[in-house]
N, C-alpha and C. Protein backbone atom coordinates (compact mmCIF):
# COMPACT_ATOMS: atom_id res chain seq x y z
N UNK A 1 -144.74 89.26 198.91
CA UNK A 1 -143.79 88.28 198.38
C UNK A 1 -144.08 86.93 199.01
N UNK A 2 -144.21 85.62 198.59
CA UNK A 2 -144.04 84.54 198.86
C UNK A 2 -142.67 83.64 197.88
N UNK A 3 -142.55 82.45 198.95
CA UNK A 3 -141.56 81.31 198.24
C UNK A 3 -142.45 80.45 198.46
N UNK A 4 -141.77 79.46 197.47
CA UNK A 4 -142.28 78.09 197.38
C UNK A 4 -140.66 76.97 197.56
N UNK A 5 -141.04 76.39 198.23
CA UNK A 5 -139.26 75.24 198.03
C UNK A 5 -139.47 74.04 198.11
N UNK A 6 -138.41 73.00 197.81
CA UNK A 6 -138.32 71.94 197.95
C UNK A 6 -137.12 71.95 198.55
N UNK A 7 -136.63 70.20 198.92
CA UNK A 7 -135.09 69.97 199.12
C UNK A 7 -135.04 68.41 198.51
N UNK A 8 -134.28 67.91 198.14
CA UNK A 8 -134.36 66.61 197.72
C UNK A 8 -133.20 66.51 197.73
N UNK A 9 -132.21 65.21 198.00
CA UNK A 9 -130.57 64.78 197.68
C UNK A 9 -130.76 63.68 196.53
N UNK A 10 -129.28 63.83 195.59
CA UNK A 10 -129.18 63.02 194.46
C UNK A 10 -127.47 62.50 194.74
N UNK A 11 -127.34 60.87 194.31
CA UNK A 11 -126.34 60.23 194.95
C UNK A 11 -125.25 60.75 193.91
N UNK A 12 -124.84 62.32 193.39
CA UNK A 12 -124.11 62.48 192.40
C UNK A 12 -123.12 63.11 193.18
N UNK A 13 -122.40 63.22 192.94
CA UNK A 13 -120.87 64.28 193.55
C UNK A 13 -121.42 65.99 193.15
N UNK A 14 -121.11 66.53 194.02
CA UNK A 14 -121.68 68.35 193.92
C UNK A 14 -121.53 68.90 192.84
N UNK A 15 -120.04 68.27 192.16
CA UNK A 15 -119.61 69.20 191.24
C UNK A 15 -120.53 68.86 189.59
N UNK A 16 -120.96 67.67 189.65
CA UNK A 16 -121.53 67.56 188.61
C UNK A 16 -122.97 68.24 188.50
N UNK A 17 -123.28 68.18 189.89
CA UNK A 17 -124.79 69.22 189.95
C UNK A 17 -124.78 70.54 189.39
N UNK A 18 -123.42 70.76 189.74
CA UNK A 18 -123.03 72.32 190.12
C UNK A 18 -123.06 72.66 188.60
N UNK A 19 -122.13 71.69 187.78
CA UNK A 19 -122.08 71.89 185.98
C UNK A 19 -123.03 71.96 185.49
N UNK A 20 -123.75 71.03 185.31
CA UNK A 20 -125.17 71.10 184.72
C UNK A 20 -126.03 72.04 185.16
N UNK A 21 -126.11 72.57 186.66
CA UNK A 21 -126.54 73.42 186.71
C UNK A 21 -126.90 75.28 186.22
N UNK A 22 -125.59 75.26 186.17
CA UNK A 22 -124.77 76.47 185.75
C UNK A 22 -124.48 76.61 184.21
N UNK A 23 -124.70 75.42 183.43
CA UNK A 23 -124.60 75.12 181.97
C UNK A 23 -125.61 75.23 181.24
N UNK A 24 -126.22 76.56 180.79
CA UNK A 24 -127.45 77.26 180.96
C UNK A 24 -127.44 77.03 179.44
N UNK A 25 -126.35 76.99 178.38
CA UNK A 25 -126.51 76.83 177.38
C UNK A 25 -127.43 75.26 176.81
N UNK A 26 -127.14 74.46 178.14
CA UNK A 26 -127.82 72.68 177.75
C UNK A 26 -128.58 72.53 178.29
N UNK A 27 -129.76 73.54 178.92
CA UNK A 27 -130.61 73.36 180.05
C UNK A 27 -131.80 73.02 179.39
N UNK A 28 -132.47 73.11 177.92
CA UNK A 28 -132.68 72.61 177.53
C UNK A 28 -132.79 70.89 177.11
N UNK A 29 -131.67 70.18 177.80
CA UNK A 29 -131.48 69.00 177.26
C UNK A 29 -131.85 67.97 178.72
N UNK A 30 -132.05 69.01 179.34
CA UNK A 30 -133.18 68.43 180.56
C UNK A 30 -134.06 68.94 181.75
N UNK A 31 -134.21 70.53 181.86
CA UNK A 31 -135.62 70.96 181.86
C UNK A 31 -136.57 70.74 181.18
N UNK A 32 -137.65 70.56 181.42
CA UNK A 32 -138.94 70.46 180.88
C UNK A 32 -139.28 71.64 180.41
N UNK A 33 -139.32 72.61 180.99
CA UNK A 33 -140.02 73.68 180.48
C UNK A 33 -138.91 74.96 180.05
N UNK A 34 -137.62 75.67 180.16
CA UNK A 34 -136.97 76.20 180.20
C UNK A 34 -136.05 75.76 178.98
N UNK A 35 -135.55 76.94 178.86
CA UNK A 35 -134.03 77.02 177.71
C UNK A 35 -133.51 78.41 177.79
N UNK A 36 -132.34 78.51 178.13
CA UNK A 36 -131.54 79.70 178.08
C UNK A 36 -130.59 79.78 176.95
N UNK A 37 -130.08 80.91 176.92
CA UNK A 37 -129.20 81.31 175.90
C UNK A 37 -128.73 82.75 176.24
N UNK A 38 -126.99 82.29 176.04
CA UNK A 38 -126.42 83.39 176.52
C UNK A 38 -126.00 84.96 175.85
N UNK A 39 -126.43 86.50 176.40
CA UNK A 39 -126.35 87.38 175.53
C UNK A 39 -124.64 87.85 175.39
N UNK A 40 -123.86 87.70 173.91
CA UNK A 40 -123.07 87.26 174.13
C UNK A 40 -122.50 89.29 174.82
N UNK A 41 -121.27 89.34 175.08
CA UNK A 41 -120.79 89.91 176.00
C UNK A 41 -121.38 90.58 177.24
N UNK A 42 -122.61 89.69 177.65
CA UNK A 42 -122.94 90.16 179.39
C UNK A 42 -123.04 89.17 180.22
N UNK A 43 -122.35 88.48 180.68
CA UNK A 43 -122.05 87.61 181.40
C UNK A 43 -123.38 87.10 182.65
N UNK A 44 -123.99 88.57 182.56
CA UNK A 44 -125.23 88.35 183.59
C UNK A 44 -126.67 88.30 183.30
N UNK A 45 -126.77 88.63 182.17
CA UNK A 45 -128.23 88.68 181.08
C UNK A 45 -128.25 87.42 180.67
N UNK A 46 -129.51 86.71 181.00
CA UNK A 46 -129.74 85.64 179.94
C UNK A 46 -130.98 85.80 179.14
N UNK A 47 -131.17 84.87 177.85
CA UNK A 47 -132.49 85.20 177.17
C UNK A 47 -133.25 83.81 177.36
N UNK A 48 -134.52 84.07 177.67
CA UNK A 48 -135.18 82.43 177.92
C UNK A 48 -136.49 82.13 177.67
N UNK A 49 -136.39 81.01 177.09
CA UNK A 49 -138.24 80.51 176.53
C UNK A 49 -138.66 79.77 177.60
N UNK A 50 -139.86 79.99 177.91
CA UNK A 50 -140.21 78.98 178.64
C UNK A 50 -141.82 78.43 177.92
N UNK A 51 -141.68 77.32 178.06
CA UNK A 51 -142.89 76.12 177.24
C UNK A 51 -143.78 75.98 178.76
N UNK A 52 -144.71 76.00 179.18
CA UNK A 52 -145.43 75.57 179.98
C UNK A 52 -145.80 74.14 179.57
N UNK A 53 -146.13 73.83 178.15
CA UNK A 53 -146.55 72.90 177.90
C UNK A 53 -145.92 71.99 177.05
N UNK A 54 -144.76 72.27 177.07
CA UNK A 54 -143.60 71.82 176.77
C UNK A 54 -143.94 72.05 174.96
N UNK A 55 -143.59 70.81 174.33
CA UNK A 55 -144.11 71.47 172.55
C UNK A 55 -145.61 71.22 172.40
N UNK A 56 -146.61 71.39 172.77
CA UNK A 56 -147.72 71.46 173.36
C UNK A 56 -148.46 72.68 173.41
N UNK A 57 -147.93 73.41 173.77
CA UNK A 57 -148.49 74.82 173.98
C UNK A 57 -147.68 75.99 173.76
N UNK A 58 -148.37 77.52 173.73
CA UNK A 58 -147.01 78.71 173.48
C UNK A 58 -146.22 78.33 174.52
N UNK A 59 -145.34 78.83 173.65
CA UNK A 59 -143.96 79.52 174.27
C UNK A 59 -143.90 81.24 174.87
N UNK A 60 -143.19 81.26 175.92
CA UNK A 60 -143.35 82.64 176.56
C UNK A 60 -141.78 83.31 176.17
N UNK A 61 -140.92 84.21 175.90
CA UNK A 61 -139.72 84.51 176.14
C UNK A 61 -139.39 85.62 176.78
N UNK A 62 -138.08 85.40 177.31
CA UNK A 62 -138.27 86.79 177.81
C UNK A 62 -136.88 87.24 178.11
N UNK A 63 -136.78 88.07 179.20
CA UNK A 63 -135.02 88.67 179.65
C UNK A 63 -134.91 88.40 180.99
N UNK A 64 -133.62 87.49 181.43
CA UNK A 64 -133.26 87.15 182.95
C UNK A 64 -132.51 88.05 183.44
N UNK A 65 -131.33 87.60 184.34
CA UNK A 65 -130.62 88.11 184.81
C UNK A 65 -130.39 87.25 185.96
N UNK A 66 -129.16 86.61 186.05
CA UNK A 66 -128.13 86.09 186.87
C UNK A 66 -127.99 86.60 187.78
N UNK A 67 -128.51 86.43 189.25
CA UNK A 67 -128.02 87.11 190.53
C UNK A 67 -127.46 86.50 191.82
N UNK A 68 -127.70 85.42 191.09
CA UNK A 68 -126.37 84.59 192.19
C UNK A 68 -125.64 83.28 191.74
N UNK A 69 -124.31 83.26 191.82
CA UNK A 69 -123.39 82.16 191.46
C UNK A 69 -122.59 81.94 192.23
N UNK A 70 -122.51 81.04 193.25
CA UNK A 70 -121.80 81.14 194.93
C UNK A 70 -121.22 80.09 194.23
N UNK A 71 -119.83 79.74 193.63
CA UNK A 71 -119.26 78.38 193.44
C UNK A 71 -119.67 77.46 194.08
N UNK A 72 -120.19 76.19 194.01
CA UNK A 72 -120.50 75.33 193.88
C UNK A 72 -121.30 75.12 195.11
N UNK A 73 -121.89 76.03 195.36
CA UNK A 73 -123.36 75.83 196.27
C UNK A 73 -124.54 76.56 196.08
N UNK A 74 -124.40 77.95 195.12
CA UNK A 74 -125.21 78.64 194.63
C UNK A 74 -125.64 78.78 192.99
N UNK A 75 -126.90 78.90 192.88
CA UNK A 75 -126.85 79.78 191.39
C UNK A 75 -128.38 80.22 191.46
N UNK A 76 -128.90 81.38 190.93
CA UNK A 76 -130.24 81.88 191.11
C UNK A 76 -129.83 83.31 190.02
N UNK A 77 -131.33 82.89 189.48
CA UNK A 77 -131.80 83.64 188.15
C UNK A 77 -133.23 84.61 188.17
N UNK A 78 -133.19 85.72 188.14
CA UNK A 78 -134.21 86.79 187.92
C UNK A 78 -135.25 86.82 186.97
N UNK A 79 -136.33 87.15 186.87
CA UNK A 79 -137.01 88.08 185.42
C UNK A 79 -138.01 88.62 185.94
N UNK A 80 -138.53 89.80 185.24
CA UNK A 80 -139.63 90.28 185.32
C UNK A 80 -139.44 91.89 185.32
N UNK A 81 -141.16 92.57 186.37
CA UNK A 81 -141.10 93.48 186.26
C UNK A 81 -141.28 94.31 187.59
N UNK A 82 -139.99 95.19 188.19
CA UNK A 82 -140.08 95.42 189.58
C UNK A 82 -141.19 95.88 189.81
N UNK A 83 -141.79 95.53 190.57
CA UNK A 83 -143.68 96.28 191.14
C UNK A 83 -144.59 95.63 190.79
N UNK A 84 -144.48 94.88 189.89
CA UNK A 84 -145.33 93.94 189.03
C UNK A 84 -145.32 92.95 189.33
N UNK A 85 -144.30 92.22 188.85
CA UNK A 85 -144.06 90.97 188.86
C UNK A 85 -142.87 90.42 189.03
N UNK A 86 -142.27 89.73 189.68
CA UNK A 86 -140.72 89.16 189.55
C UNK A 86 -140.50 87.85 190.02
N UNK A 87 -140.04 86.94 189.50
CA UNK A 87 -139.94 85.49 190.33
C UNK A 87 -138.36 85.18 189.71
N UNK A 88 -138.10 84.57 190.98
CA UNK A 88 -136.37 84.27 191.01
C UNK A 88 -136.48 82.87 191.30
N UNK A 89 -135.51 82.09 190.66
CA UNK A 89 -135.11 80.74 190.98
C UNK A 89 -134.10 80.47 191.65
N UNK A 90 -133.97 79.75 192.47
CA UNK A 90 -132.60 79.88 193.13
C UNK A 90 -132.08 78.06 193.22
N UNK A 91 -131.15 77.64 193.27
CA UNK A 91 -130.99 76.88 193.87
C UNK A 91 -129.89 76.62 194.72
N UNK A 92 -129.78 76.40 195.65
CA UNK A 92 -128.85 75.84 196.76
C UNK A 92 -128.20 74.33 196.85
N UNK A 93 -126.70 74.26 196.61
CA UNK A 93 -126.34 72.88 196.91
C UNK A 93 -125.67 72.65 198.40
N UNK A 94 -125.68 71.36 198.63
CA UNK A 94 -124.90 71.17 199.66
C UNK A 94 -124.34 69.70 199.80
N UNK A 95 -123.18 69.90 199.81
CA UNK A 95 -122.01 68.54 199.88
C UNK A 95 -123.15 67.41 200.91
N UNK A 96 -123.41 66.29 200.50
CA UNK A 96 -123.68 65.59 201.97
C UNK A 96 -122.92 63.76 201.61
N UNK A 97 -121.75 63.61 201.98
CA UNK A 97 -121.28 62.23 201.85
C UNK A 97 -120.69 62.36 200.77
N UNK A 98 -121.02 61.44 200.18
CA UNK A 98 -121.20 61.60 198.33
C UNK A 98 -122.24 62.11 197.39
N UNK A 99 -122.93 62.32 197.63
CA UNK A 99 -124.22 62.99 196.81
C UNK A 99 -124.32 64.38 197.72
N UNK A 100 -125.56 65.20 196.91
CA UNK A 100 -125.58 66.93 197.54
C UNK A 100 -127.25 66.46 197.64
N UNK A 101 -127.62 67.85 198.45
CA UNK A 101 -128.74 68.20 198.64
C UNK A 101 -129.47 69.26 198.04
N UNK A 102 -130.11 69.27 196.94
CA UNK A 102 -130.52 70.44 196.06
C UNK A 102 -131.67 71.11 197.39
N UNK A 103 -131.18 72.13 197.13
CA UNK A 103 -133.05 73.08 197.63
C UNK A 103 -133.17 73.92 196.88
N UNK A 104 -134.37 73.90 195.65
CA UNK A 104 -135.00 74.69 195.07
C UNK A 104 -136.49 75.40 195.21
N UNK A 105 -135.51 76.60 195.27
CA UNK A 105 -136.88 77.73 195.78
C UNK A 105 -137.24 78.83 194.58
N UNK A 106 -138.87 79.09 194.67
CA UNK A 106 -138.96 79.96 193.72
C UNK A 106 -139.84 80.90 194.18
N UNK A 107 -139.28 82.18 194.56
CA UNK A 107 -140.09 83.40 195.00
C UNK A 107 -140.60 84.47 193.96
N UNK A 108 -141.65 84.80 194.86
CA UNK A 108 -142.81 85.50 193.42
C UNK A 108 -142.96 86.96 194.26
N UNK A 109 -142.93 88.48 194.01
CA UNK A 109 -142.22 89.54 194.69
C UNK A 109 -143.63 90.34 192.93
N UNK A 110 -144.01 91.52 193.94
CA UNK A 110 -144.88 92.36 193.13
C UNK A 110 -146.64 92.09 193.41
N UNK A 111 -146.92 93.19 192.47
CA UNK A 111 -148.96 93.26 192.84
C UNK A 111 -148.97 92.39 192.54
N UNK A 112 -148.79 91.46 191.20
CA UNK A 112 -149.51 90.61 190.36
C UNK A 112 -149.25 89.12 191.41
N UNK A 113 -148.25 89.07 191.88
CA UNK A 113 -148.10 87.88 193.17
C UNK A 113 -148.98 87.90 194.13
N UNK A 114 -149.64 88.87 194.49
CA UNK A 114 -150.52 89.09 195.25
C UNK A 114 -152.06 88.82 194.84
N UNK A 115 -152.11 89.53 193.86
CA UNK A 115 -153.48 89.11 193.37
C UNK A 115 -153.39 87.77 192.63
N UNK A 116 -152.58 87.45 191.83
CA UNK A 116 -152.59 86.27 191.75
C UNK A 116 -152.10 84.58 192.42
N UNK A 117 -152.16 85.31 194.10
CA UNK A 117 -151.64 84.54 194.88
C UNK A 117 -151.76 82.80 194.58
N UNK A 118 -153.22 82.29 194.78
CA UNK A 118 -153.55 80.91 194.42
C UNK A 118 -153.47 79.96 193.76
N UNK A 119 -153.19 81.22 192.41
CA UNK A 119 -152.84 80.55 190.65
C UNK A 119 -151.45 80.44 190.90
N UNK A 120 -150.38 81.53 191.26
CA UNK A 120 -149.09 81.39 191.36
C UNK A 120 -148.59 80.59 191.96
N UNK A 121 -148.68 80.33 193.18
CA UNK A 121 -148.42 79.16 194.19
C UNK A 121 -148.46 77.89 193.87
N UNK A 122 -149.94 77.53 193.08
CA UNK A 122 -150.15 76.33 192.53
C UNK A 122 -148.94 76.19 191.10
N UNK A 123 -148.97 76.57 190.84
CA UNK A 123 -148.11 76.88 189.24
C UNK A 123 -146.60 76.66 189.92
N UNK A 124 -146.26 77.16 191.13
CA UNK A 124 -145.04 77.57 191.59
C UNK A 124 -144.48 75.94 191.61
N UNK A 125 -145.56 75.39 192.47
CA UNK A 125 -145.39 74.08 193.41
C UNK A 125 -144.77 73.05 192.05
N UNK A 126 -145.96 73.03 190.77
CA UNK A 126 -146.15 72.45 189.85
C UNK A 126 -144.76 72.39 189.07
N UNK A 127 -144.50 73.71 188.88
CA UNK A 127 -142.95 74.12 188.14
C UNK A 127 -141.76 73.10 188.79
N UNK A 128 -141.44 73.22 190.17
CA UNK A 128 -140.94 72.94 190.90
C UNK A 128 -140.77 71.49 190.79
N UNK A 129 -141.99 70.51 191.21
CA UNK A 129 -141.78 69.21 191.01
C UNK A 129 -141.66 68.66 189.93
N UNK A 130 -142.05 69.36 188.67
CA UNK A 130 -141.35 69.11 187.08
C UNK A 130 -139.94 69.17 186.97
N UNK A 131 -139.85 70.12 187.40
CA UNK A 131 -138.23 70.47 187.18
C UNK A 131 -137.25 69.03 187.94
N UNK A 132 -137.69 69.46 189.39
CA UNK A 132 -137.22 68.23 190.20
C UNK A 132 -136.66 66.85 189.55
N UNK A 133 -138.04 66.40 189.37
CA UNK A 133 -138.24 65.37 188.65
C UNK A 133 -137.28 65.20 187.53
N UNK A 134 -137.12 66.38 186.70
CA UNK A 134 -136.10 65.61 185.35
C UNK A 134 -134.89 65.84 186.04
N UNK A 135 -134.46 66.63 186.93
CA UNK A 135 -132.97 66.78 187.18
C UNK A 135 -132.70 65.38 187.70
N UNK A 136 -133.47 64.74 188.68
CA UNK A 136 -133.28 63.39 188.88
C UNK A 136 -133.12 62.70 187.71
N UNK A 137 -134.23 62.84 186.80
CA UNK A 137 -134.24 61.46 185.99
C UNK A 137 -132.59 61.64 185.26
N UNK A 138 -132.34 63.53 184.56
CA UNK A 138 -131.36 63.51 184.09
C UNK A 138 -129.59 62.78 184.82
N UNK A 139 -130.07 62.86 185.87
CA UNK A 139 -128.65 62.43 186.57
C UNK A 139 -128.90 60.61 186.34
N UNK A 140 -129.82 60.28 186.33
CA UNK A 140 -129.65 58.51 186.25
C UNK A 140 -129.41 58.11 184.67
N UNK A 141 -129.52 59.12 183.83
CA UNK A 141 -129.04 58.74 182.48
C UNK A 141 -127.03 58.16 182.33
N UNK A 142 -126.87 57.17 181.84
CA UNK A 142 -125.35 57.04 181.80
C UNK A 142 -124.66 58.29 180.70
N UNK A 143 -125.32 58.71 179.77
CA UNK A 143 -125.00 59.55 179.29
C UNK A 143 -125.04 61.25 180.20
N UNK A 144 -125.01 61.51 180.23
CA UNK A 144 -124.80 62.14 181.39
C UNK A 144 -123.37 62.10 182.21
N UNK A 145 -123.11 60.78 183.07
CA UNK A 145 -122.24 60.56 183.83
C UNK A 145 -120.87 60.81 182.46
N UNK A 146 -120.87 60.80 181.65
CA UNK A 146 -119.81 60.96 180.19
C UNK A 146 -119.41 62.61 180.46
N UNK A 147 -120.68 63.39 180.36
CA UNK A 147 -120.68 64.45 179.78
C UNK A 147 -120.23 65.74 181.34
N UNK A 148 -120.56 64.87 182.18
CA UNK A 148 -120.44 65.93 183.50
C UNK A 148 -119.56 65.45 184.47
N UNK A 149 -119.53 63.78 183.94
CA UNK A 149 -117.67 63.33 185.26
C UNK A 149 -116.60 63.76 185.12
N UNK A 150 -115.93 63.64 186.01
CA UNK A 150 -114.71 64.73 185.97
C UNK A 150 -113.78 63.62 185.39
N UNK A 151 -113.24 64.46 184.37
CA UNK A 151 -112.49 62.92 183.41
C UNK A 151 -111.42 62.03 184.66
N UNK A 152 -111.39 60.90 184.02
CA UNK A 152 -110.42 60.09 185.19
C UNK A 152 -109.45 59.55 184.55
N UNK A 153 -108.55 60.02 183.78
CA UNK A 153 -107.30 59.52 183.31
C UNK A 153 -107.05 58.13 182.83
N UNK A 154 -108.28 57.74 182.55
CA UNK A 154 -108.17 55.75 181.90
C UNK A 154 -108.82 56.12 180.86
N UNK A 155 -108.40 55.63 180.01
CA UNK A 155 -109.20 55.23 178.68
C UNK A 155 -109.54 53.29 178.05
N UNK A 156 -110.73 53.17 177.73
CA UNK A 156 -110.81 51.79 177.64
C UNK A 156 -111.93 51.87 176.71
């Protein structure tokens, strides 16, 4: 088994990380490579495409599974095949001031992690700073700040 991680802070309040995060139905509307969709009565199954090459190249799909949702400091997602292959996403928040500290880690567990140690790792790193990258860009969109602030009782 290996991980791969980052940590980066974004000047947003936790809870809006925490929404978008966890809002697996719109993850699409700013991952790069990912889209979920929920199976409806299992609260812990998700179904998901992933684009490597965004509309560019195939599409892969497949079956998740939800294995961690720590209110508003956790959420981490499964797939694969035990012995084989399995890589989990996780991410970790943490309150700091006004903005949080994301750490996103992605561990790779099975033979095929092993033998494909060099390719995976590189791919891992790659995934990682894509992803990164739009969750930032997505939080500096003003649209955004509409869709994930916690309403404030003025209208204008």
């Amino acid at each position: 088994m290996f991980s791969v991680g980052t940590a980066f802070r974004l000047p947003v309040p936790i809870g809006r990380v925490w929404r978008l995060l966890v809002d697996i139905d719109r993850y699409g509307d700013w991952h790069p490579t990912l889209r979920f969709t929920n199976r409806p009565g299992d609260e812990e199954r998700v179904d998901y495409v992933y684009a490597p090459r965004a509309s560019q190249g195939p599409e892969l799909t497949g079956e998740g599974m939800i294995v961690n949702l720590d209110w508003l400091s956790g959420f981490a997602w499964r797939t694969g095949m035990r012995g084989v292959l399995v890589i989990e996403e996780s991410y970790r928040l943490e309150k700091l001031g006004q903005g949080v500290e994301v750490t996103h880690r992605l561990s790779c567990s099975g033979l095929f992690s092993w033998l494909g140690y060099p390719f995976f790792r590189r791919a891992c790193r790659i995934f990682l700073t894509r992803s990164n990258e739009a969750l930032e860009r997505h939080f500096r969109k003003r649209s955004v700040q509409s869709r994930y602030a916690r309403p404030s009782g003025r209208h204008g």
